[in-house]
C-alpha atoms as a PDB file:
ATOM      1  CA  UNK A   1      88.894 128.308 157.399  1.00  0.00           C
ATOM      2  CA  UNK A   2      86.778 125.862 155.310  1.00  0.00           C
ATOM      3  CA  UNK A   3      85.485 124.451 158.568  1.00  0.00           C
ATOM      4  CA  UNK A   4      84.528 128.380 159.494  1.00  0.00           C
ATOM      5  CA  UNK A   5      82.661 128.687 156.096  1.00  0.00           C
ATOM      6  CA  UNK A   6      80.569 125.536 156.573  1.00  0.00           C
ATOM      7  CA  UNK A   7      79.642 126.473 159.921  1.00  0.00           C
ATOM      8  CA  UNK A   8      78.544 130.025 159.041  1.00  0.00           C
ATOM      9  CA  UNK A   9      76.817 128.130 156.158  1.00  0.00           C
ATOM     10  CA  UNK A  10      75.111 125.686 158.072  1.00  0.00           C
ATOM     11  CA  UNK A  11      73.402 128.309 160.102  1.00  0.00           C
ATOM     12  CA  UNK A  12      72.166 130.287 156.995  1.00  0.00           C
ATOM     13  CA  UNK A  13      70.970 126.928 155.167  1.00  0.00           C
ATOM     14  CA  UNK A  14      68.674 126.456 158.946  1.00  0.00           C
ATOM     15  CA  UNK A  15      67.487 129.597 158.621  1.00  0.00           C
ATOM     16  CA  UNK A  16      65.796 128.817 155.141  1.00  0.00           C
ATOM     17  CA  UNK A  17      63.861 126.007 156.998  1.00  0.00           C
ATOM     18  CA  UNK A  18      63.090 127.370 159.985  1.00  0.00           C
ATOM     19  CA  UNK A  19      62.063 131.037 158.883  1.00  0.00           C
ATOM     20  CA  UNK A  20      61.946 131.548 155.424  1.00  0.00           C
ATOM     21  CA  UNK A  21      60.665 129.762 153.288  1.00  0.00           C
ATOM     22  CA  UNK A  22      60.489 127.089 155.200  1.00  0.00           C
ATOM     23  CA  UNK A  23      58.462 128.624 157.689  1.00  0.00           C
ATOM     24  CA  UNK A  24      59.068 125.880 160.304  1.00  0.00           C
ATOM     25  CA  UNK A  25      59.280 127.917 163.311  1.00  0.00           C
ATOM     26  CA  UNK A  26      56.195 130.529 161.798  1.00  0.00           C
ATOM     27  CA  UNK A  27      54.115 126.881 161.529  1.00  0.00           C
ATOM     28  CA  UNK A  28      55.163 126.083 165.324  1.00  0.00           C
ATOM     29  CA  UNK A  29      54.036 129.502 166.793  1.00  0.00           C
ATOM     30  CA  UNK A  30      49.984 129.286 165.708  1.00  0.00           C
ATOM     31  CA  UNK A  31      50.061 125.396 166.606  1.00  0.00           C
ATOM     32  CA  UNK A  32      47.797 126.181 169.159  1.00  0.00           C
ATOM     33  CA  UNK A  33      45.832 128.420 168.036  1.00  0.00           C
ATOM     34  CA  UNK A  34      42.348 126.660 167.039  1.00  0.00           C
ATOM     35  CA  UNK A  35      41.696 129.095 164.202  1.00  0.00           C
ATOM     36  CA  UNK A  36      44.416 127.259 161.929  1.00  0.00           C
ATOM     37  CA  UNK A  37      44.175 123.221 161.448  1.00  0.00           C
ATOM     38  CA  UNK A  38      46.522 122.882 164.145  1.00  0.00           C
ATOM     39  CA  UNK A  39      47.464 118.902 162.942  1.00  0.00           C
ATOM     40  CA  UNK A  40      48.608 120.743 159.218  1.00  0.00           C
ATOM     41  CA  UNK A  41      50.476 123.261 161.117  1.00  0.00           C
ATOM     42  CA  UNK A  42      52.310 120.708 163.561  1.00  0.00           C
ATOM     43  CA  UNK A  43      53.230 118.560 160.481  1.00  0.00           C
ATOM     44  CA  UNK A  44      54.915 121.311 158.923  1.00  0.00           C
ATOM     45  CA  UNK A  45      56.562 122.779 161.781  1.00  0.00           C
ATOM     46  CA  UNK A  46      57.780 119.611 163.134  1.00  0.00           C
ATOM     47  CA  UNK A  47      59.458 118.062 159.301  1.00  0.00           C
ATOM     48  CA  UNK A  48      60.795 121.698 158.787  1.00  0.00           C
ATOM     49  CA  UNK A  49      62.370 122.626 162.371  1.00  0.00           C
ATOM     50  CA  UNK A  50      63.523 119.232 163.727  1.00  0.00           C
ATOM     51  CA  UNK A  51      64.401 117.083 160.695  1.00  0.00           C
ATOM     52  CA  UNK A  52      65.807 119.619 158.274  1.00  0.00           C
ATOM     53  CA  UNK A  53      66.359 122.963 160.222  1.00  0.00           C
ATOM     54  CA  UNK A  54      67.979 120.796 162.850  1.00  0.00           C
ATOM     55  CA  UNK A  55      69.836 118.909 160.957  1.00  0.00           C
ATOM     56  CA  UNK A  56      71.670 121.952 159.652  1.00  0.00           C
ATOM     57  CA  UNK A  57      72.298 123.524 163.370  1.00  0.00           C
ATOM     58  CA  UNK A  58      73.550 120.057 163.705  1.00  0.00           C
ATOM     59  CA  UNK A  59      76.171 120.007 161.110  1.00  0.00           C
ATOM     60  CA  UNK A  60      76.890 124.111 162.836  1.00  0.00           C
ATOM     61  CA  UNK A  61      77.780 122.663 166.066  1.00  0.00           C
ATOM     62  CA  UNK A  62      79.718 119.184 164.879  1.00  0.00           C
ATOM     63  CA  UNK A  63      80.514 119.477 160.697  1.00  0.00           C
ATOM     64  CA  UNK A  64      83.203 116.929 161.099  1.00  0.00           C
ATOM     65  CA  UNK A  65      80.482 114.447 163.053  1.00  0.00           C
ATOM     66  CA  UNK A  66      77.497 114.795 161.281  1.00  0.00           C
ATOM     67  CA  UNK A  67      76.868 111.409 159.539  1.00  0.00           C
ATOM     68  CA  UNK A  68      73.247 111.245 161.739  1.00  0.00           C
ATOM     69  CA  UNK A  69      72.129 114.667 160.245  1.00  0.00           C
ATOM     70  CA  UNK A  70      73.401 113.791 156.724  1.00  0.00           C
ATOM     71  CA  UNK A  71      71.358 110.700 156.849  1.00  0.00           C
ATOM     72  CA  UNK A  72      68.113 112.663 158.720  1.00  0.00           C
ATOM     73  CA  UNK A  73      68.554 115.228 155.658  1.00  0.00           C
ATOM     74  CA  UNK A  74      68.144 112.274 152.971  1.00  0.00           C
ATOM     75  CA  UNK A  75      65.559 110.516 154.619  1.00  0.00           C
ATOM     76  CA  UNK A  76      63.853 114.161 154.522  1.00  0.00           C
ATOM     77  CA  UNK A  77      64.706 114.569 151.083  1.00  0.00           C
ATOM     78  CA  UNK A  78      63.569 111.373 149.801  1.00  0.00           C
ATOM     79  CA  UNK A  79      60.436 111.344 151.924  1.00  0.00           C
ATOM     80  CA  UNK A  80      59.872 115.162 149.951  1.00  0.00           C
ATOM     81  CA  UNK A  81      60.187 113.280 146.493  1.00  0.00           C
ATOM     82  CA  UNK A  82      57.815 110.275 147.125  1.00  0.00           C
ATOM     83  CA  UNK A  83      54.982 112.653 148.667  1.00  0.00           C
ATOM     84  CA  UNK A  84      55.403 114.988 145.504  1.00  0.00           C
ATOM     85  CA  UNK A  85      54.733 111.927 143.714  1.00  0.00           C
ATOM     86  CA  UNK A  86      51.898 110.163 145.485  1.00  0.00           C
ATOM     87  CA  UNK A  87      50.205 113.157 146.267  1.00  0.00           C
ATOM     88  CA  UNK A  88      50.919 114.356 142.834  1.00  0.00           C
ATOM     89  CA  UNK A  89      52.384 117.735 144.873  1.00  0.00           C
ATOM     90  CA  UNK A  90      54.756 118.670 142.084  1.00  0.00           C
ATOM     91  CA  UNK A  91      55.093 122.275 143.843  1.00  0.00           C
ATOM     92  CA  UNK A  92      57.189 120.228 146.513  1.00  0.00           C
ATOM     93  CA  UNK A  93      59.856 119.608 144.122  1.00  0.00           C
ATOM     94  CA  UNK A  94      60.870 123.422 144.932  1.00  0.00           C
ATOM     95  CA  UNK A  95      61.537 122.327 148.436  1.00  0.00           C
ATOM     96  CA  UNK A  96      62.980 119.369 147.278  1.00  0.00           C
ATOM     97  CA  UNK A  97      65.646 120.708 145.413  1.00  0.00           C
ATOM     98  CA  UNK A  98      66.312 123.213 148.009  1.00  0.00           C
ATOM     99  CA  UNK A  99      67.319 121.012 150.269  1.00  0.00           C
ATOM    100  CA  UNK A 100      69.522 118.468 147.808  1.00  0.00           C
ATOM    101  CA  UNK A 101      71.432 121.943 146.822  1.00  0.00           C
ATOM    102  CA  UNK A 102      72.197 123.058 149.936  1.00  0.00           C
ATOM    103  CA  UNK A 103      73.196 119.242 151.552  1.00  0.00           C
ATOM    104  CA  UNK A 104      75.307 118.693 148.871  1.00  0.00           C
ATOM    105  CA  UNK A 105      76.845 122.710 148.477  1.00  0.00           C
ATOM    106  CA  UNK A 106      77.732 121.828 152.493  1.00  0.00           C
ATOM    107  CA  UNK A 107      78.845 118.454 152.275  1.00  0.00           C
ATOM    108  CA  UNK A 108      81.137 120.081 149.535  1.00  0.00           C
ATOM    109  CA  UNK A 109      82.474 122.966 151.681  1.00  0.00           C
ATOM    110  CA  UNK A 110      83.111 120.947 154.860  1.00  0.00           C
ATOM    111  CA  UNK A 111      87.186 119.984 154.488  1.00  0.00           C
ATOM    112  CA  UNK A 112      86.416 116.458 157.063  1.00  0.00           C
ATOM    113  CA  UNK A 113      83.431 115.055 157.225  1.00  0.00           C
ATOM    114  CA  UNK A 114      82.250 111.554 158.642  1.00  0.00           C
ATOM    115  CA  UNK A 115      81.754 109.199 155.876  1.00  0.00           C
ATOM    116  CA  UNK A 116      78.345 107.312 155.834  1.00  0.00           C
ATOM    117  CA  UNK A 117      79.216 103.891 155.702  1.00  0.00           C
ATOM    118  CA  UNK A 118      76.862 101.905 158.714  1.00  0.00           C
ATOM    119  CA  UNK A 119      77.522  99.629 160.714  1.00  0.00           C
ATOM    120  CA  UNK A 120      74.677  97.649 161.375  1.00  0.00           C
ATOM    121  CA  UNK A 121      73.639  96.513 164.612  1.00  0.00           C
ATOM    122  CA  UNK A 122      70.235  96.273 165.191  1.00  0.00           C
ATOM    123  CA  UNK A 123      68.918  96.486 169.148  1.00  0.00           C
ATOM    124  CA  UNK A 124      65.803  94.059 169.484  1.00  0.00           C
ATOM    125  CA  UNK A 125      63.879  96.644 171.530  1.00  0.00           C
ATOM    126  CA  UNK A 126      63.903  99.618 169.704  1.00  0.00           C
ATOM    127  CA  UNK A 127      63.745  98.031 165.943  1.00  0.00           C
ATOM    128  CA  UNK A 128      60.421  96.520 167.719  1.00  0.00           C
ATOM    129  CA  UNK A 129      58.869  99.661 168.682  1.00  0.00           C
ATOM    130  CA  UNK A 130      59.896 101.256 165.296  1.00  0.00           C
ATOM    131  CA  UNK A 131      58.324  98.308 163.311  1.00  0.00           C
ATOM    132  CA  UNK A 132      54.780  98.013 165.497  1.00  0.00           C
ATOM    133  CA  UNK A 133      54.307 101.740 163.446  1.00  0.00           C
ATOM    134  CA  UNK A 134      55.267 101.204 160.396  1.00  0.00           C
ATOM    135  CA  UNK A 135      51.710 100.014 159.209  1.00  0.00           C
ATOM    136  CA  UNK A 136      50.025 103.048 161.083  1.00  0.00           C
ATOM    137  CA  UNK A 137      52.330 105.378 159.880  1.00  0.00           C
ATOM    138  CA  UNK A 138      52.019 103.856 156.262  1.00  0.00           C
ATOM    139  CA  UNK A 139      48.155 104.080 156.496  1.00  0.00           C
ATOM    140  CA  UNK A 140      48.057 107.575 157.779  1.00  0.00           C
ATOM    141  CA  UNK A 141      50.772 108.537 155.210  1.00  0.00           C
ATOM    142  CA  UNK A 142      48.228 106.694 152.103  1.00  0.00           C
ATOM    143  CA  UNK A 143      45.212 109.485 153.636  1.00  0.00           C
ATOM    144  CA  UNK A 144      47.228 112.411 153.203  1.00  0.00           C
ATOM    145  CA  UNK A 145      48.098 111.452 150.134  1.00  0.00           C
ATOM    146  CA  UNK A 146      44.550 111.321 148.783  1.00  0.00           C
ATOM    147  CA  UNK A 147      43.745 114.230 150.488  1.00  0.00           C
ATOM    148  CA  UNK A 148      46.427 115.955 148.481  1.00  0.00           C
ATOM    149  CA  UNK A 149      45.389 114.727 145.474  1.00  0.00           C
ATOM    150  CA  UNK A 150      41.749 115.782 146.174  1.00  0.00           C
ATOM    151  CA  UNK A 151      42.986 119.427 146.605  1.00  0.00           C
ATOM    152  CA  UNK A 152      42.429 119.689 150.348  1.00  0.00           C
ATOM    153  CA  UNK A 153      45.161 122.503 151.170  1.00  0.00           C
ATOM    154  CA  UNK A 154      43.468 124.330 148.400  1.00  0.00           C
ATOM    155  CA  UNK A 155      39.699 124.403 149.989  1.00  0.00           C
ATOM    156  CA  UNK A 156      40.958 125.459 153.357  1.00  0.00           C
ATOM    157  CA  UNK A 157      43.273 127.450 152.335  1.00  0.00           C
ATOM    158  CA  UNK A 158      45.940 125.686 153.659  1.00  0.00           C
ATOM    159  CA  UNK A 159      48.932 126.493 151.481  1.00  0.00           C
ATOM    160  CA  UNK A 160      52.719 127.753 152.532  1.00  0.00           C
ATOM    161  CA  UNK A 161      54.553 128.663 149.056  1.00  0.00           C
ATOM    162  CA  UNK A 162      51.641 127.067 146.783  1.00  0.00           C
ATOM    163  CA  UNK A 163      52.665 123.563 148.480  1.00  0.00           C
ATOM    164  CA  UNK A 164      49.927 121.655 149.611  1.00  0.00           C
ATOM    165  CA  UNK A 165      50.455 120.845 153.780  1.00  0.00           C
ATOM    166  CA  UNK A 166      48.975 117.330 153.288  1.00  0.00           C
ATOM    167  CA  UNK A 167      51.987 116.715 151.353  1.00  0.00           C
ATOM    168  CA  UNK A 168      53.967 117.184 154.099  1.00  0.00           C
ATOM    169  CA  UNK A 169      52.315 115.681 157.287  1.00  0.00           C
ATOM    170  CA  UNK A 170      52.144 113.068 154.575  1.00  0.00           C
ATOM    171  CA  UNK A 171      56.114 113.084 154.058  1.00  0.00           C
ATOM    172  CA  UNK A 172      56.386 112.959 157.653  1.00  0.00           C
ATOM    173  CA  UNK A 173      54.688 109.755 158.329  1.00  0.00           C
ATOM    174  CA  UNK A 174      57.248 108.312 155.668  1.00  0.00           C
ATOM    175  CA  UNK A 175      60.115 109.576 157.630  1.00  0.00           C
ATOM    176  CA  UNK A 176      59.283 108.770 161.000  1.00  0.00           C
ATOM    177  CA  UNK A 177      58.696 105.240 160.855  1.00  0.00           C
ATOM    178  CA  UNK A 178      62.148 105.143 158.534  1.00  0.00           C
ATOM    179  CA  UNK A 179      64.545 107.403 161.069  1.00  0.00           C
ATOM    180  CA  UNK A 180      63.173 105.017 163.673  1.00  0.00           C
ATOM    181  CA  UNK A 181      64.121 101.685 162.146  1.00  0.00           C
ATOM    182  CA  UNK A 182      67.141 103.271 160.748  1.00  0.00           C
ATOM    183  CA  UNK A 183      67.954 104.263 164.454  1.00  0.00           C
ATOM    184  CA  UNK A 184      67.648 100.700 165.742  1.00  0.00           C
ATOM    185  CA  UNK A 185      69.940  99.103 163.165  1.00  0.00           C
ATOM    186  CA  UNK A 186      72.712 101.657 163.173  1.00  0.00           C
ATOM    187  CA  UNK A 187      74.412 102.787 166.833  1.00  0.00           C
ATOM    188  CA  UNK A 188      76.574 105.595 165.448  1.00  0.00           C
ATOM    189  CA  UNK A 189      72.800 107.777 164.427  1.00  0.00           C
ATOM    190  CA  UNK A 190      70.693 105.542 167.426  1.00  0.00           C
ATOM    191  CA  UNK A 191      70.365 108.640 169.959  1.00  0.00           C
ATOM    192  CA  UNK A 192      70.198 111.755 167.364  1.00  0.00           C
ATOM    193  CA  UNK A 193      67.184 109.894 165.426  1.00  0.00           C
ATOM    194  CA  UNK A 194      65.785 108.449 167.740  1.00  0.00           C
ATOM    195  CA  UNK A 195      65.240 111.870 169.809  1.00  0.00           C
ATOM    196  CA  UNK A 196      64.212 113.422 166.480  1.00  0.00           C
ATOM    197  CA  UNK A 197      61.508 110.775 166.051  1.00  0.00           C
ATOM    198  CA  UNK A 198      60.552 111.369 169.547  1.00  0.00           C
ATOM    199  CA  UNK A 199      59.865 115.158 169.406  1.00  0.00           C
ATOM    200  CA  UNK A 200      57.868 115.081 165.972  1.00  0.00           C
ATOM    201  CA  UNK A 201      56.191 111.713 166.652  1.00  0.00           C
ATOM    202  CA  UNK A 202      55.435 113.636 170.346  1.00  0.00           C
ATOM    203  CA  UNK A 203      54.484 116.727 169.465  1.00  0.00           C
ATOM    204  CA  UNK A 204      52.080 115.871 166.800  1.00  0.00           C
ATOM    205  CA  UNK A 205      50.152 113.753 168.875  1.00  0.00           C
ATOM    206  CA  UNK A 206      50.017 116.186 171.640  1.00  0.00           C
ATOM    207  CA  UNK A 207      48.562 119.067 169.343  1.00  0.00           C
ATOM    208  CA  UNK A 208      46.085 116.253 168.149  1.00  0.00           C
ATOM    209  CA  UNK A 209      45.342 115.144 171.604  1.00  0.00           C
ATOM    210  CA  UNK A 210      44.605 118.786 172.461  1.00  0.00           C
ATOM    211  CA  UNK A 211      42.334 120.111 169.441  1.00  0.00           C
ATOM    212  CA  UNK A 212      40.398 116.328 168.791  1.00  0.00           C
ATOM    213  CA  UNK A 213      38.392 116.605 165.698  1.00  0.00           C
ATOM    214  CA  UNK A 214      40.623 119.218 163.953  1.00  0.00           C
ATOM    215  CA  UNK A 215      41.501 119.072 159.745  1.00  0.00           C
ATOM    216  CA  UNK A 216      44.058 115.863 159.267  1.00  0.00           C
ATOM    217  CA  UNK A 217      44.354 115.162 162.990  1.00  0.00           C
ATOM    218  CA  UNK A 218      44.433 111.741 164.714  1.00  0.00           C
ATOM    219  CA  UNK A 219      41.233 110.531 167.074  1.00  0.00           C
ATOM    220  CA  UNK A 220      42.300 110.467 170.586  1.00  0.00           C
ATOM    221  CA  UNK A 221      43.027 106.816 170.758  1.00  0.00           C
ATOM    222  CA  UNK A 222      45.695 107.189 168.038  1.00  0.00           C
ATOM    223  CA  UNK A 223      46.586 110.997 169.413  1.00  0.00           C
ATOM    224  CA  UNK A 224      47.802 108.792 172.760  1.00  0.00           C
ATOM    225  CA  UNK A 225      49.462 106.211 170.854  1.00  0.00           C
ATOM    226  CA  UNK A 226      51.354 108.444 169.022  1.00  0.00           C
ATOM    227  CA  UNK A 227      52.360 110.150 171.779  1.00  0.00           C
ATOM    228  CA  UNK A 228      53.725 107.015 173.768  1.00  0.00           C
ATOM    229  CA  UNK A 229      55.479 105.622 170.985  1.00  0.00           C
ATOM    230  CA  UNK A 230      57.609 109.343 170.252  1.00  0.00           C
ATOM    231  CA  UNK A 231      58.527 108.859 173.758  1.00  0.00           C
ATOM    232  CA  UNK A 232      59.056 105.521 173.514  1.00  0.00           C
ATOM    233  CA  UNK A 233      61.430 105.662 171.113  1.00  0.00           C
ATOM    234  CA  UNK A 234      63.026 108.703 172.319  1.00  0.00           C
ATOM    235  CA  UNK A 235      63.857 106.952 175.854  1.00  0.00           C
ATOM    236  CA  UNK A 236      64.614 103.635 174.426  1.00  0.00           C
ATOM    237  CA  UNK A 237      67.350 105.341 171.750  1.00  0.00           C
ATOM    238  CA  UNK A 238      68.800 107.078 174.549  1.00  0.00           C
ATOM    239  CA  UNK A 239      69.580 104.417 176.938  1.00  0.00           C
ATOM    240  CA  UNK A 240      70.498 101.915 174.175  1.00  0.00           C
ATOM    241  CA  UNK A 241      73.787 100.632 174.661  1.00  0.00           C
ATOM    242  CA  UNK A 242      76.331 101.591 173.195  1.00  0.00           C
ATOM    243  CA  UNK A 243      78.662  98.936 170.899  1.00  0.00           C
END
C-alpha cells in the first residue's frame, strides 16, 4: 500500500516540475520558436523536465531502486541553492524548497528504498570526458551568474514565477559537469546520469546551434562542443562496464 502511495505521489510531485509551476514541459514547447530567447527557454526546460521531473517518474516506475534519481534530485537541489546565492536569485529559494519537501515527504512514504551509500569506482574514460568540462561549464555558469545579478531576466522579460532564467541555465551548468563526474566514479547511477547529462548537455547545444546569436546562448564553436560531449557522455555511460 505504502509502495502504491509513493508511486501515485511520485507522479503528482513530476507534475509540479513539468507543468506547473515548474513549467518544464511549457519551456520545451516554444524552444524553437525565435520570438522567445530560445537558450533561457532550453535551460529551463531541460533542469525542470529531465533532472527533477524525471527524477520523480523515475522513483514512479522503480521507488525501491531509485538511489540514481535521489542523488540527480540533490545535485538539482544543491545546484538551486548555490545559483540563488551567486546570482543573488533569492526568489529561487521557492523552488528550492519545493523540491527538498517533496524528496524528503517521498523518501518518507516509500516503505524500501535503496540506501545511498557509493561505491566508488571510477572508469578512466568517462571521468575524463566529464572533467575536460568542468572549466567550461564553470565559466559559463560564472556569466549567468552576473547576468542575474545585473537583472537580465528582468529587461527581457524573461521571468517564470518572478525567478530570474539566468539563474537556472546558470544552475544547470553546476549540475551537469557534477552528474557527469559523479557518473564516472559511481557504477550503480553510471547509465541513468550519464543519459541525463547527455539529453540536457545535447539539447541545449542543439537549440544554440540552431538560433546562433540568441540571449545567453553559446557561439557555434561551443554550440558543437556541447553537443559532442552530451553525446559523449551519454554513449560512453551506457556501454561502461559494468562491476
Amino acid at each position: 500500500m505504502r509502495t502504491t502511495v509513493a508511486r501515485i505521489l511520485a507522479v503528482l510531485f513530476a507534475l509540479t516540475w513539468l507543468v506547473l509551476p515548474g513549467f518544464g514541459l511549457i519551456d520545451l514547447s516554444v524552444t524553437w520558436n525565435p520570438e522567445w530567447p530560445v537558450v533561457l527557454e532550453a535551460s529551463w526546460g531541460v533542469f525542470m523536465t529531465v533532472l527533477v521531473g524525471g527524477s520523480f517518474l523515475a522513483f514512479a516506475v522503480r521507488p525501491e531502486r531509485a538511489a540514481p534519481a535521489t542523488a540527480t534530485l540533490l545535485v538539482a537541489l544543491a545546484s538551486m541553492l548555490v545559483s540563488a546565492a551567486a546570482g543573488l536569485e533569492w526568489q529561487l529559494l521557492g523552488y528550492a524548497a519545493l523540491l527538498a519537501f517533496e524528496a524528503a515527504a517521498l523518501l518518507t512514504v516509500i516503505p524500501v528504498r535503496e540506501a545511498l551509500r557509493p561505491v566508488w569506482a571510477a572508469w578512466r574514460p568517462l571521468l575524463v570526458v566529464a572533467a575536460l568540462a568542468s572549466v567550461p561549464w564553470l565559466v559559463h555558469a560564472a556569466r549567468m551568474f552576473r547576468a542575474n545579478r545585473a537583472d537580465a531576466g528582468p529587461m527581457i522579460g524573461e521571468l517564470t514565477m518572478g525567478v530570474d532564467h539566468h539563474a537556472i541555465q546558470g544552475a544547470l551548468a553546476l549540475a551537469l559537469p557534477t552528474l557527469a563526474v559523479l557518473a564516472a566514479c559511481w557504477p550503480r547511477g553510471r547509465r541513468y546520469l550519464g543519459v541525463s547529462v547527455g539529453l540536457c548537455a545535447g539539447y541545449l547545444g542543439l537549440v544554440s546551434l540552431a538560433f546562433p546569436g540568441t540571449w545567453a546562448g553559446l557561439d557555434l564553436p561551443w554550440s558543437a562542443l556541447c553537443i559532442t560531449w552530451g553525446v559523449t557522455v551519454a554513449g560512453l555511460a551506457v556501454v561502461a562496464p559494468r562491476p
